[in-house]
Protein backbone atom coordinates (compact mmCIF):
# COMPACT_ATOMS: atom_id res chain seq x y z
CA UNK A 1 0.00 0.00 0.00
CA UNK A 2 1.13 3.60 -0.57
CA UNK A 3 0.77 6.20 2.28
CA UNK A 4 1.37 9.96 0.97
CA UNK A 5 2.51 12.82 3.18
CA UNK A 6 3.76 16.27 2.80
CA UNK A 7 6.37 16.65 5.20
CA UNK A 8 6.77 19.40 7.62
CA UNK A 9 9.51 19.80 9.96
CA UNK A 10 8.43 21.42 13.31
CA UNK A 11 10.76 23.97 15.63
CA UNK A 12 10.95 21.70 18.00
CA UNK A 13 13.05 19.22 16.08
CA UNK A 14 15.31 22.39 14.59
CA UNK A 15 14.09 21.87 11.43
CA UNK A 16 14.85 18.35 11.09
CA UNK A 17 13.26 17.04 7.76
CA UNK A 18 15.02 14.16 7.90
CA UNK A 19 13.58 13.21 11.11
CA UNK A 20 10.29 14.06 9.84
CA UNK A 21 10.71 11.61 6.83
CA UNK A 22 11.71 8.84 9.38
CA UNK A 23 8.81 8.97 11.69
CA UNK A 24 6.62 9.02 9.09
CA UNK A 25 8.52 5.36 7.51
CA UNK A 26 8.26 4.19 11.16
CA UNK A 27 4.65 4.27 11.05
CA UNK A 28 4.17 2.68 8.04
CA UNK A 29 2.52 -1.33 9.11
CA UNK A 30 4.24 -3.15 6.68
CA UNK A 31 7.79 -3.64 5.17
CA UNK A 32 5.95 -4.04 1.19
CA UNK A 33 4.69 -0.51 2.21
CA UNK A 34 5.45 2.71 0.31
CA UNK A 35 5.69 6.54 1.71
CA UNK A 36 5.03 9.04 -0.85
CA UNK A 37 6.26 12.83 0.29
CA UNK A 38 5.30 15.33 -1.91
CA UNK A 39 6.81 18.58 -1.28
CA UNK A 40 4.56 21.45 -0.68
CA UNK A 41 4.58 23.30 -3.23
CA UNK A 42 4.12 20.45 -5.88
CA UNK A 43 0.94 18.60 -7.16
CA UNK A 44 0.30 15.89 -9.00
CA UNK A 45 -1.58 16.79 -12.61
CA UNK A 46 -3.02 13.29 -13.41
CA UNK A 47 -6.64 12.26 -11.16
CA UNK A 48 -5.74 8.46 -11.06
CA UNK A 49 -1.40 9.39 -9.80
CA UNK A 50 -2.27 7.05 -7.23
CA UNK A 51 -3.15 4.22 -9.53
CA UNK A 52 -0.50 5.38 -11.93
CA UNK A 53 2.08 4.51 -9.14
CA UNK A 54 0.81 1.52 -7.92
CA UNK A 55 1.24 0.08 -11.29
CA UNK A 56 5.21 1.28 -11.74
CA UNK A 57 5.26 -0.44 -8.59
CA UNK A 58 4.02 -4.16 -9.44
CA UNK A 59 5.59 -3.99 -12.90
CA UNK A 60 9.16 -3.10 -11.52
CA UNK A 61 9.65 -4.96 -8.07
CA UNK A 62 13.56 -4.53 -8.44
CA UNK A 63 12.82 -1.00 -7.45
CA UNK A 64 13.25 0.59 -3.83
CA UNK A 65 12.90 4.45 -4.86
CA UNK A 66 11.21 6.10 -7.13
CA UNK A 67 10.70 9.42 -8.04
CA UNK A 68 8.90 11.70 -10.96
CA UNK A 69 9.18 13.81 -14.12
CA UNK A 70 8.68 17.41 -13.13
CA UNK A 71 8.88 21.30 -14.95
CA UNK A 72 10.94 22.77 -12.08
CA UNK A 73 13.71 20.14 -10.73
CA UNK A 74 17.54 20.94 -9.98
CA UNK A 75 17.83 17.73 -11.35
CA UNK A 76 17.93 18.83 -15.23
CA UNK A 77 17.28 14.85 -16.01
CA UNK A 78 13.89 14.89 -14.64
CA UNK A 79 12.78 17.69 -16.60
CA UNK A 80 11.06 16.16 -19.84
CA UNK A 81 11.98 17.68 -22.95
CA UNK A 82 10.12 20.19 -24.25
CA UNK A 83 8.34 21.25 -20.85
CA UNK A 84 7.92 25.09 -20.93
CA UNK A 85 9.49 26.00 -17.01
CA UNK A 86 7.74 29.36 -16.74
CA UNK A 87 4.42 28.62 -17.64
CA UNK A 88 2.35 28.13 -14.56
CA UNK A 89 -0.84 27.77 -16.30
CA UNK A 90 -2.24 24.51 -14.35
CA UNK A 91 -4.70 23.67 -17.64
CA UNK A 92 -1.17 23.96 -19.45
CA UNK A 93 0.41 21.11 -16.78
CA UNK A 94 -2.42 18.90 -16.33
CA UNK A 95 -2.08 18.37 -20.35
CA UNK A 96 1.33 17.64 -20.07
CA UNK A 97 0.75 15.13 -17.43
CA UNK A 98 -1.98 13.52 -19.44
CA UNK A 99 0.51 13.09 -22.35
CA UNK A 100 2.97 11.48 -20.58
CA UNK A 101 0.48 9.20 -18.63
CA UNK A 102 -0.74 8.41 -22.05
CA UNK A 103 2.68 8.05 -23.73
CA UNK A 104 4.69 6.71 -21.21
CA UNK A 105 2.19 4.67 -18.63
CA UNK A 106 3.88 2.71 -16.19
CA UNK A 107 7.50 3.05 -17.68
CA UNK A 108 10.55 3.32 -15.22
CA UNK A 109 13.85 4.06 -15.93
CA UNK A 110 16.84 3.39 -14.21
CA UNK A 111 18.77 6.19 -13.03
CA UNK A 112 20.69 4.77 -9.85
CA UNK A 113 24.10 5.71 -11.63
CA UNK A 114 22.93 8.13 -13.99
CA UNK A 115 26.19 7.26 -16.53
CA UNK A 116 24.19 8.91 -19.89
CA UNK A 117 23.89 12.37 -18.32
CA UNK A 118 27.42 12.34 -18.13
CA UNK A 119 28.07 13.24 -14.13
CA UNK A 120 27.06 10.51 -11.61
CA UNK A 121 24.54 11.44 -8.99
CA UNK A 122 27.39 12.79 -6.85
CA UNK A 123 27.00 16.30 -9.24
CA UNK A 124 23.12 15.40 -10.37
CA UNK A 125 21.15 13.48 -7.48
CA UNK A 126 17.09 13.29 -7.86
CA UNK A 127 15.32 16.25 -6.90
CA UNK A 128 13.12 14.88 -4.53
CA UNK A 129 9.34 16.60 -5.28
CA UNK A 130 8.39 13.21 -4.99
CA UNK A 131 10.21 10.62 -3.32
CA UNK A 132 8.27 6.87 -3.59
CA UNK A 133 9.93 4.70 -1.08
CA UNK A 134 9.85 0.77 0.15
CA UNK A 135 9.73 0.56 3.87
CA UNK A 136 12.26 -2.38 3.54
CA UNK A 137 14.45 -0.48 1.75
CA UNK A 138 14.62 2.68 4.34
CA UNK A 139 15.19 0.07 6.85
CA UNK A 140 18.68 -0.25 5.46
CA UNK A 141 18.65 3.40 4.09
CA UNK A 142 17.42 6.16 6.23
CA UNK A 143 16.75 9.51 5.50
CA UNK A 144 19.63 11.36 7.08
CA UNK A 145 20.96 15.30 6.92
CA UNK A 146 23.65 16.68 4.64
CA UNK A 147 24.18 18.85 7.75
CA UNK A 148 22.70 20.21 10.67
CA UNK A 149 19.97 22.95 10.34
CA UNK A 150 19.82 22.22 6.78
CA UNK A 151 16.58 21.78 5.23
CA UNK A 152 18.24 20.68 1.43
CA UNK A 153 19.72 17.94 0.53
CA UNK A 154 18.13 15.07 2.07
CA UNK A 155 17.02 13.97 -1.37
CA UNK A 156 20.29 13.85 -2.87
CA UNK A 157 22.34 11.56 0.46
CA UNK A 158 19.02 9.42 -0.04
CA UNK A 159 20.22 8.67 -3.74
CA UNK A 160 23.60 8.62 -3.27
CA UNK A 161 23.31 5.88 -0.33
CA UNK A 162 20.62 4.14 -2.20
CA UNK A 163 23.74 3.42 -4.65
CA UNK A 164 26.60 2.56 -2.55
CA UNK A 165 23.87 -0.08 -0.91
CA UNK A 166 22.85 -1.48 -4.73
CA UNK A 167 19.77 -0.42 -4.16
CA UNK A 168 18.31 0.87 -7.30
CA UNK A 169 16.18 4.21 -8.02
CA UNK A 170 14.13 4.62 -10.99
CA UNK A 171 12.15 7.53 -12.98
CA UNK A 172 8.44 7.19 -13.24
CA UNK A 173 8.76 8.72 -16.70
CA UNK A 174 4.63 8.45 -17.18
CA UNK A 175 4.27 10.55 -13.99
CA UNK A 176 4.11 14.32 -14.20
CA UNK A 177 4.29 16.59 -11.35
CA UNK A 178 3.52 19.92 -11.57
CA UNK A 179 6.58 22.51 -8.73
CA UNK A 180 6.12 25.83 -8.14
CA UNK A 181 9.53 26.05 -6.74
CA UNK A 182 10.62 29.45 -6.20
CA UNK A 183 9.07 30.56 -9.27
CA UNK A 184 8.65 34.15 -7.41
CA UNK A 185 12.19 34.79 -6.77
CA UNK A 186 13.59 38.37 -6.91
CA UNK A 187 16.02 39.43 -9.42
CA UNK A 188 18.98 41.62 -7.40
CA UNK A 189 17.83 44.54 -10.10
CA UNK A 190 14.32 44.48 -8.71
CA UNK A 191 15.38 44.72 -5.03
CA UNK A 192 15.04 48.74 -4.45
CA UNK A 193 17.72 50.81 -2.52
CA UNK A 194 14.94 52.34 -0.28
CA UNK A 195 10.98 51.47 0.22
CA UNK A 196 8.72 52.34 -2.27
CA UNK A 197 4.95 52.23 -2.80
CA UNK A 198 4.31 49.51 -4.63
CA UNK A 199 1.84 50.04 -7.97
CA UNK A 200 -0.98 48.45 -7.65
CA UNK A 201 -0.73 46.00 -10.85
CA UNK A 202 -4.33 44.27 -12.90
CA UNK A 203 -3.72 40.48 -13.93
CA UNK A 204 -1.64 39.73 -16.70
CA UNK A 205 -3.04 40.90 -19.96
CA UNK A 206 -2.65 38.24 -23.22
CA UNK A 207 -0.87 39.89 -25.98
CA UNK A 208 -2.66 38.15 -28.83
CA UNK A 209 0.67 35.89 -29.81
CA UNK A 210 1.36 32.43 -29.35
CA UNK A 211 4.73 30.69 -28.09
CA UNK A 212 5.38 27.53 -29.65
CA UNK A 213 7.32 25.21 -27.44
CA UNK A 214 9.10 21.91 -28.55
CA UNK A 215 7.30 18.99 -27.04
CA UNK A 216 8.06 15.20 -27.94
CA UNK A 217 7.67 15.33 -32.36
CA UNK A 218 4.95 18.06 -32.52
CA UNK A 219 4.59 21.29 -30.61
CA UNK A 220 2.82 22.74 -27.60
CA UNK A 221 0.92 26.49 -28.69
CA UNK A 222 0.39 28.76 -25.37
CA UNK A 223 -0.46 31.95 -25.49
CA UNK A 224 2.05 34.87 -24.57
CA UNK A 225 1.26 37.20 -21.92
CA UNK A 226 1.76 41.04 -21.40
CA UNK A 227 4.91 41.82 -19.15
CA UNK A 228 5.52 44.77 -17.07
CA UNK A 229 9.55 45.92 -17.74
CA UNK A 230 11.41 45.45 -14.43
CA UNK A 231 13.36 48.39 -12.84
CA UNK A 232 16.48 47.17 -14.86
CA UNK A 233 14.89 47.67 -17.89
CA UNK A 234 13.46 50.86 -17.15
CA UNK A 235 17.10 51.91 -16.05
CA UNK A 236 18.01 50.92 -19.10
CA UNK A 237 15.95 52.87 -21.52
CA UNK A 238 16.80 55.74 -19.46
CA UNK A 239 20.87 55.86 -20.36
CA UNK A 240 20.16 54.48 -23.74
CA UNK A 241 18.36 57.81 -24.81
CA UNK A 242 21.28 59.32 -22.88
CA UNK A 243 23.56 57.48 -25.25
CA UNK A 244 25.38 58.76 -28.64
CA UNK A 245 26.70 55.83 -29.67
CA UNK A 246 25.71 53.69 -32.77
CA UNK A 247 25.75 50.59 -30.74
CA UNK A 248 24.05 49.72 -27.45
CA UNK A 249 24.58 46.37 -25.11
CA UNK A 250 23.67 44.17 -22.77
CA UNK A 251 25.62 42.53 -20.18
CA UNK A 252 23.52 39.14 -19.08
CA UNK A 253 24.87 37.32 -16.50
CA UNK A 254 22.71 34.12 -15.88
CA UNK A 255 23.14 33.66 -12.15
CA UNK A 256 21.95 30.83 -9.64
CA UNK A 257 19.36 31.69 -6.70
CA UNK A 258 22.04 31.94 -4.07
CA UNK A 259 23.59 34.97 -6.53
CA UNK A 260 26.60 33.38 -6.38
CA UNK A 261 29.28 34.83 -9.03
CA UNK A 262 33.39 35.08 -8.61
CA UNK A 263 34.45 38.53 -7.22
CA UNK A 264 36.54 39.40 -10.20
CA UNK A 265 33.62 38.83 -12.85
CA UNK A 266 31.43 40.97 -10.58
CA UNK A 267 34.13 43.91 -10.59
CA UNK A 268 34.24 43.28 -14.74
CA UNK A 269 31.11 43.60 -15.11
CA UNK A 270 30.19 46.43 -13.16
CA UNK A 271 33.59 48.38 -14.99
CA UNK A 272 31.75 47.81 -17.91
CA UNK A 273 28.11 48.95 -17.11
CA UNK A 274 30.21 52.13 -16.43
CA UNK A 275 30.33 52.33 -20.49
CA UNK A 276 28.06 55.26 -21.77
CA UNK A 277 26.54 52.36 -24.23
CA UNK A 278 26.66 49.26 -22.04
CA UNK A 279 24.20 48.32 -18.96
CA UNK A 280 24.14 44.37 -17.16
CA UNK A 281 21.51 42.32 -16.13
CA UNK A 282 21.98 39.91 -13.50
CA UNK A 283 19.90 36.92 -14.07
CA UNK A 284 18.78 35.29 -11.02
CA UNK A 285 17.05 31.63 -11.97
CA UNK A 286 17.55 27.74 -11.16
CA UNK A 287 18.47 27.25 -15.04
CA UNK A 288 21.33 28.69 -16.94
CA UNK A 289 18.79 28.30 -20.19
CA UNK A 290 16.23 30.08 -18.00
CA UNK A 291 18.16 33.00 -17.08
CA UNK A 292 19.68 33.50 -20.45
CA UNK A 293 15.99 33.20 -22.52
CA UNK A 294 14.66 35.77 -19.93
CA UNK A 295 17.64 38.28 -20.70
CA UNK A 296 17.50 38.08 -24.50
CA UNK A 297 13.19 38.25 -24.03
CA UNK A 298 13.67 41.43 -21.89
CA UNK A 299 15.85 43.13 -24.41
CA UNK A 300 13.56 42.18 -27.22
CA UNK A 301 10.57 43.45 -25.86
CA UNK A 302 11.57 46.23 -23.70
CA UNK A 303 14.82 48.07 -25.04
CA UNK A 304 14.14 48.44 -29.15
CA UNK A 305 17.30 50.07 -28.95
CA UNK A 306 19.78 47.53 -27.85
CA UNK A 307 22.04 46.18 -30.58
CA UNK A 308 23.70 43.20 -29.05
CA UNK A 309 23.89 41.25 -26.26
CA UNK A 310 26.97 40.05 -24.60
CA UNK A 311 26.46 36.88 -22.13
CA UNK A 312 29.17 35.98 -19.09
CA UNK A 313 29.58 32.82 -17.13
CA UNK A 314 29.49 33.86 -13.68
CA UNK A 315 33.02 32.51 -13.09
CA UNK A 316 34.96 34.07 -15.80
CA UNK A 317 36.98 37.22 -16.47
CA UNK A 318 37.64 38.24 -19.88
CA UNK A 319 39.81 41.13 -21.48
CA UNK A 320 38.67 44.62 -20.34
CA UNK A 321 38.31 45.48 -23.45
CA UNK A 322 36.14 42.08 -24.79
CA UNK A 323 33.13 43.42 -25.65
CA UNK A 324 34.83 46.35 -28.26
CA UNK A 325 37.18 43.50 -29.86
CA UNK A 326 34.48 41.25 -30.24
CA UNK A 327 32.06 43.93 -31.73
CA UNK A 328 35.32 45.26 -34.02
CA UNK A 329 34.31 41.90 -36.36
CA UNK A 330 30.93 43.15 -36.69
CA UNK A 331 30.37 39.49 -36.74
CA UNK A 332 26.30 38.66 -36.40
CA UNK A 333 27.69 36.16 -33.27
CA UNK A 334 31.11 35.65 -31.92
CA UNK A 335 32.78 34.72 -28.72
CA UNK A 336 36.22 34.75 -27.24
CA UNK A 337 38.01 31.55 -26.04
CA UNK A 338 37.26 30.20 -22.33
CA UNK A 339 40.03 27.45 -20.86
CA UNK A 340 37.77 24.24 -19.60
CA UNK A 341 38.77 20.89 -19.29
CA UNK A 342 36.90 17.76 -21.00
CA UNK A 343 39.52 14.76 -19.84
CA UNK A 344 42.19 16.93 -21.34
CA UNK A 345 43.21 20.86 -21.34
CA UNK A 346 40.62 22.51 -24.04
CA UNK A 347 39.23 25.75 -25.21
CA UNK A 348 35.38 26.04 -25.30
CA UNK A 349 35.00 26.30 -29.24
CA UNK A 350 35.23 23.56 -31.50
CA UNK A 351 36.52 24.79 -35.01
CA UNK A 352 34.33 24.66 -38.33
CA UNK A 353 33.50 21.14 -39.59
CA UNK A 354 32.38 21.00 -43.26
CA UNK A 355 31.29 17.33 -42.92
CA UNK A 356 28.84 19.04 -40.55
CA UNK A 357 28.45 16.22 -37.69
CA UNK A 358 25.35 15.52 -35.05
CA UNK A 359 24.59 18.95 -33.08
CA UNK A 360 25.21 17.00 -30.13
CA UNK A 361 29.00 16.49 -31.05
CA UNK A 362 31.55 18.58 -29.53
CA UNK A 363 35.43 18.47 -30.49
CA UNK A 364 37.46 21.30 -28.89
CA UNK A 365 40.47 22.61 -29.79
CA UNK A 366 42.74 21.21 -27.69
CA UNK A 367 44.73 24.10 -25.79
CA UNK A 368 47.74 23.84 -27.35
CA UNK A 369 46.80 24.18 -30.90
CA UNK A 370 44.45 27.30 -30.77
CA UNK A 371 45.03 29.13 -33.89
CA UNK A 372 46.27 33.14 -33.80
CA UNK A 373 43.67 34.62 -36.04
CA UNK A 374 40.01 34.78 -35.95
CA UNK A 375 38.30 31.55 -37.07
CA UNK A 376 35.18 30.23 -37.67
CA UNK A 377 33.36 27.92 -35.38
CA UNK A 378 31.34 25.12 -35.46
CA UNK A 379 30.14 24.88 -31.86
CA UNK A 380 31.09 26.63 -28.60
CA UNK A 381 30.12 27.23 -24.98
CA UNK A 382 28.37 30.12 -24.40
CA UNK A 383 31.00 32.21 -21.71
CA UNK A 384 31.63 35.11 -23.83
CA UNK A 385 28.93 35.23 -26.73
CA UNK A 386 28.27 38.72 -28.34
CA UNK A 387 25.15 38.25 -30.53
CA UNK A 388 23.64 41.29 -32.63
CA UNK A 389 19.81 41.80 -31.90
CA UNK A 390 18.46 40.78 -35.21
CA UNK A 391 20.32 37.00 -34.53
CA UNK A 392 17.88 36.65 -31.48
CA UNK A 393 14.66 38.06 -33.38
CA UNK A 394 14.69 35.65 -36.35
CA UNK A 395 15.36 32.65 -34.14
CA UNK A 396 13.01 33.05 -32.00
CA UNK A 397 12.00 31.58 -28.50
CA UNK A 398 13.55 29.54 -26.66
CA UNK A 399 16.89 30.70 -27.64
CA UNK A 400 18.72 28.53 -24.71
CA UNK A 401 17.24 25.27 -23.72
CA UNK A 402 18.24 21.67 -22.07
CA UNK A 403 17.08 18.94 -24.27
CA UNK A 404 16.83 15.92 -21.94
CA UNK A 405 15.60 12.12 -22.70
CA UNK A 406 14.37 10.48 -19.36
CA UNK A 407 18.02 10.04 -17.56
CA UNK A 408 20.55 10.98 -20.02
CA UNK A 409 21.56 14.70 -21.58
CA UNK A 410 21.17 14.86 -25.18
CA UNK A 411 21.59 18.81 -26.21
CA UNK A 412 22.98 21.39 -23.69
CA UNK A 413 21.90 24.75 -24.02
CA UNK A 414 25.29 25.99 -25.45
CA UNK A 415 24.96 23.39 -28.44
CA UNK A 416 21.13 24.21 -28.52
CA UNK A 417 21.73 27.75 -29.48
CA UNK A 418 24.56 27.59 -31.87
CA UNK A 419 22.31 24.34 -33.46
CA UNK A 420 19.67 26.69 -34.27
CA UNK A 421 21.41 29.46 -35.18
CA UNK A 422 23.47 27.47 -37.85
CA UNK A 423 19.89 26.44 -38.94
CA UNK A 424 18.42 29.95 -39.09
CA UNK A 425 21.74 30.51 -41.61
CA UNK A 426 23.72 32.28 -39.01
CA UNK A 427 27.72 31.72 -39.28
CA UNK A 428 29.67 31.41 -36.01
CA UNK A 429 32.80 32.91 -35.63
CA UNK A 430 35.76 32.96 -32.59
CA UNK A 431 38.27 35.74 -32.02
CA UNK A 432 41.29 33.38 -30.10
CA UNK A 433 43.16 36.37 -29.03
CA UNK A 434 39.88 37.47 -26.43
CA UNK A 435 41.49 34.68 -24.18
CA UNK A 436 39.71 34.72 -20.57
CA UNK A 437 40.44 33.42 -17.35
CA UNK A 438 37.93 30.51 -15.95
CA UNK A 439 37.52 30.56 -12.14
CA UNK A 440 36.38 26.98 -11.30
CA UNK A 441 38.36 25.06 -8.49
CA UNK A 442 41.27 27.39 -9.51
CA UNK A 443 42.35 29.76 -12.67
CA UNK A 444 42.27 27.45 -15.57
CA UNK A 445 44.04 29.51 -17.96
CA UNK A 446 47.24 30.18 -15.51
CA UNK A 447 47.31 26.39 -14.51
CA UNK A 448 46.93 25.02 -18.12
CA UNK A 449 49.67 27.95 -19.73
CA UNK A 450 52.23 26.32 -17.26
CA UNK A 451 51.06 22.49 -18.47
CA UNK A 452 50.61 22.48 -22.05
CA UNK A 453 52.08 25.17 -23.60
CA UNK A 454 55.95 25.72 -24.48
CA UNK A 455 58.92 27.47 -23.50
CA UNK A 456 61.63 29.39 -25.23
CA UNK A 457 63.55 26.43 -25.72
CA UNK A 458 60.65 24.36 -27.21
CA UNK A 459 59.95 22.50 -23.96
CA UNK A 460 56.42 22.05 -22.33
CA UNK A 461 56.51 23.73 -19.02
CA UNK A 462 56.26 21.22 -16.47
């Protein structure tokens, strides 16, 4: 039998939701039992979920966790392809669900080692919105803290020991579930300096065009609504009609919740919004794609007079001067070269192919044989990308996006972008002497100049 809960973790535990998870396994009579915790802020879009479950359950007994396809998951692998993340239209989410019910049924995956996503669930554990667990199982596995006080990561440990014990954990992949998730957080340019009355603001107005979203071998048509420009954008217009130049742009920086971004790419940016012709948007979301889609949708529809838009990694640190040798090409997109490593010392551009391989293929040059002059590119990641306006316009939305299969990666959002853009007839191009610095566990560039490349005399540095 399954028992569902929504978990709460009182005061006088100190927050303890991993306590609260156990009681609620204690109680359960039997050892062939299930708990089901659904977070809070989640709901299941489907009337017979119950059902639904019960058959995943008696059609894959080598099971002891499962969990569900959702719209708003850390774990990227449990967000089906196509799934628009900022729609929050429940008729919207109740049709996806139905799909996949119909589509999918009682179909579980195996993601205990997650291999095809291409980290292990030590860098990708399930996002627990719904956690379906065998009381037999959490006998040998318990719920247990990542640390005191903290509320997160109970759902990752729970993975993680559930494969050190060979127990496995599937993916109800007919199972939708609908998360909320945060979807109100603040941006850090529309937290004001000082109080302010806040306008009072009507319901969102349709705007009389349709989005089409990607969604299994057809498309999903919703319609577009009416957005009110932020303070950022406001800010914005207000030094671009201040501006002489013939060239205005946009600094996004696609930032997690926690804001987190290396000190020196904070300073460069903020030297640069000091530009007559240049402003920044920090991007606060769960999803790179995400925060990237709503910069490029904020410029389009709120600043006509933007002509590119340059996007940042949070932990890199180009030339001071980037953005003006970048734009020198007038090149319609082009991006400097970023230092990351891929089992060997690379650059994040992989040259022109004329045999013109799968978009999901990605050779890099290797850091040792960059070339000296500008080149053009077949792929590259998306650190320092300077796109001109009209680029964005005739793709159209979504510009970024994750294209997952149930438990494997297939298209990244770098690859998705340059992918369509090839499509939409757009040439990429790379300028290899805009050579940045990548902040990860240490400065790439300095560490991988020492290793790979050679000395006066010929030698590699050792």
């Amino acid at each position: 039998m399954i028992y569902t809960f929504i978990a709460y973790a009182p005061k006088e535990h100190e927050r303890d939701l991993a306590w609260t998870y156990n009681e609620f396994m204690r109680l359960l009579p039997n050892d062939d039992d299930w708990g089901c915790f659904i977070d809070h802020d989640a709901m299941f879009t489907t009337s017979d979920w119950y059902q639904q479950m019960e058959k995943c359950i008696e059609a894959h007994p080598e099971f002891s966790c499962l969990t569900v396809a959702s719209n708003r998951v850390y774990a990227e692998w449990q967000i089906p392809m196509g799934v628009n993340k900022i729609n929050h239209d429940m008729t919207y989410h109740r049709s996806v669900g139905a799909n996949f019910q119909k589509d999918n049924g009682s179909n579980v995956v195996d993601v205990t080692v997650c291999d095809d996503i291409g980290k292990g669930p030590d860098h990708a554990p399930l996002s627990g919105v719904v956690i379906l667990y065998k009381k037999s199982a959490w006998k040998q596995v318990p719920f247990r803290l990542l640390e005191p006080n903290r509320l997160t990561g109970i759902d990752n440990l729970l993975h993680m020991d559930l494969r050190d014990r060979n127990l496995k954990v599937g993916l109800m992949t007919g199972v939708y579930v609908y998360h909320w998730h945060r979807a109100d957080g603040v941006n850090l340019a529309d937290i004001p300096k000082k109080p302010v009355a806040a306008p009072v603001q009507g319901a969102l107005k349709p705007t009389g065009r349709q989005i089409k979203v990607p969604f299994d071998n057809s498309q999903i048509e919703v319609d577009e609504v009416e957005e009110k420009p932020g303070m950022d954008v406001e800010a914005a217009n207000t030094k671009i009609a201040q501006c002489k130049d013939d060239n205005f742009v946009v600094i996004g920086a696609p930032l997690p919740y926690n804001r987190e971004i290396d000190v020196q790419t904070c300073l460069w940016i903020e030297y640069q919004k000091r530009k007559p012709n240049m402003v920044a948007f920090y991007e606060c979301t769960r999803f790179a794609a995400f925060g990237r889609n709503n910069v490029i949708y904020n410029t389009l529809h709120h600043l006509p007079d933007v002509t590119h838009i340059f996007f940042i990694d949070k932990d890199v640190l180009p030339p001071i001067d980037a953005i003006e040798r970048l734009m020198a090409h007038d090149k319609d997109i082009i991006v400097g070269a970023t230092p990351i490593y891929r089992g060997e010392q690379v650059w994040s551009v992989m040259k022109y192919d004329p045999t013109d391989p799968a978009d999901n293929v990605f050779n890099p040059v290797r850091y040792n044989e960059l070339p000296d002059e500008l080149f053009r590119a077949h792929h590259f990641g998306g650190t320092t990308c300077l796109v001109k306006r009209h680029v964005y316009e005739k793709m159209g939305f979504p510009w970024y996006q994750d294209v997952f299969a149930p438990g494997r990666l297939l298209l990244g959002q770098d690859l998705f972008f340059t992918a369509k853009a090839k499509l939409c007839g757009f040439e990429l191009w790379c300028d290899p002497t805009v050579k940045c610095g990548h902040d990860r566990m240490v400065e790439m560039k300095t560490v991988f100049d020492q290793c790979c490349l050679e000395n006066d005399n010929g030698k590699v540095k050792n």
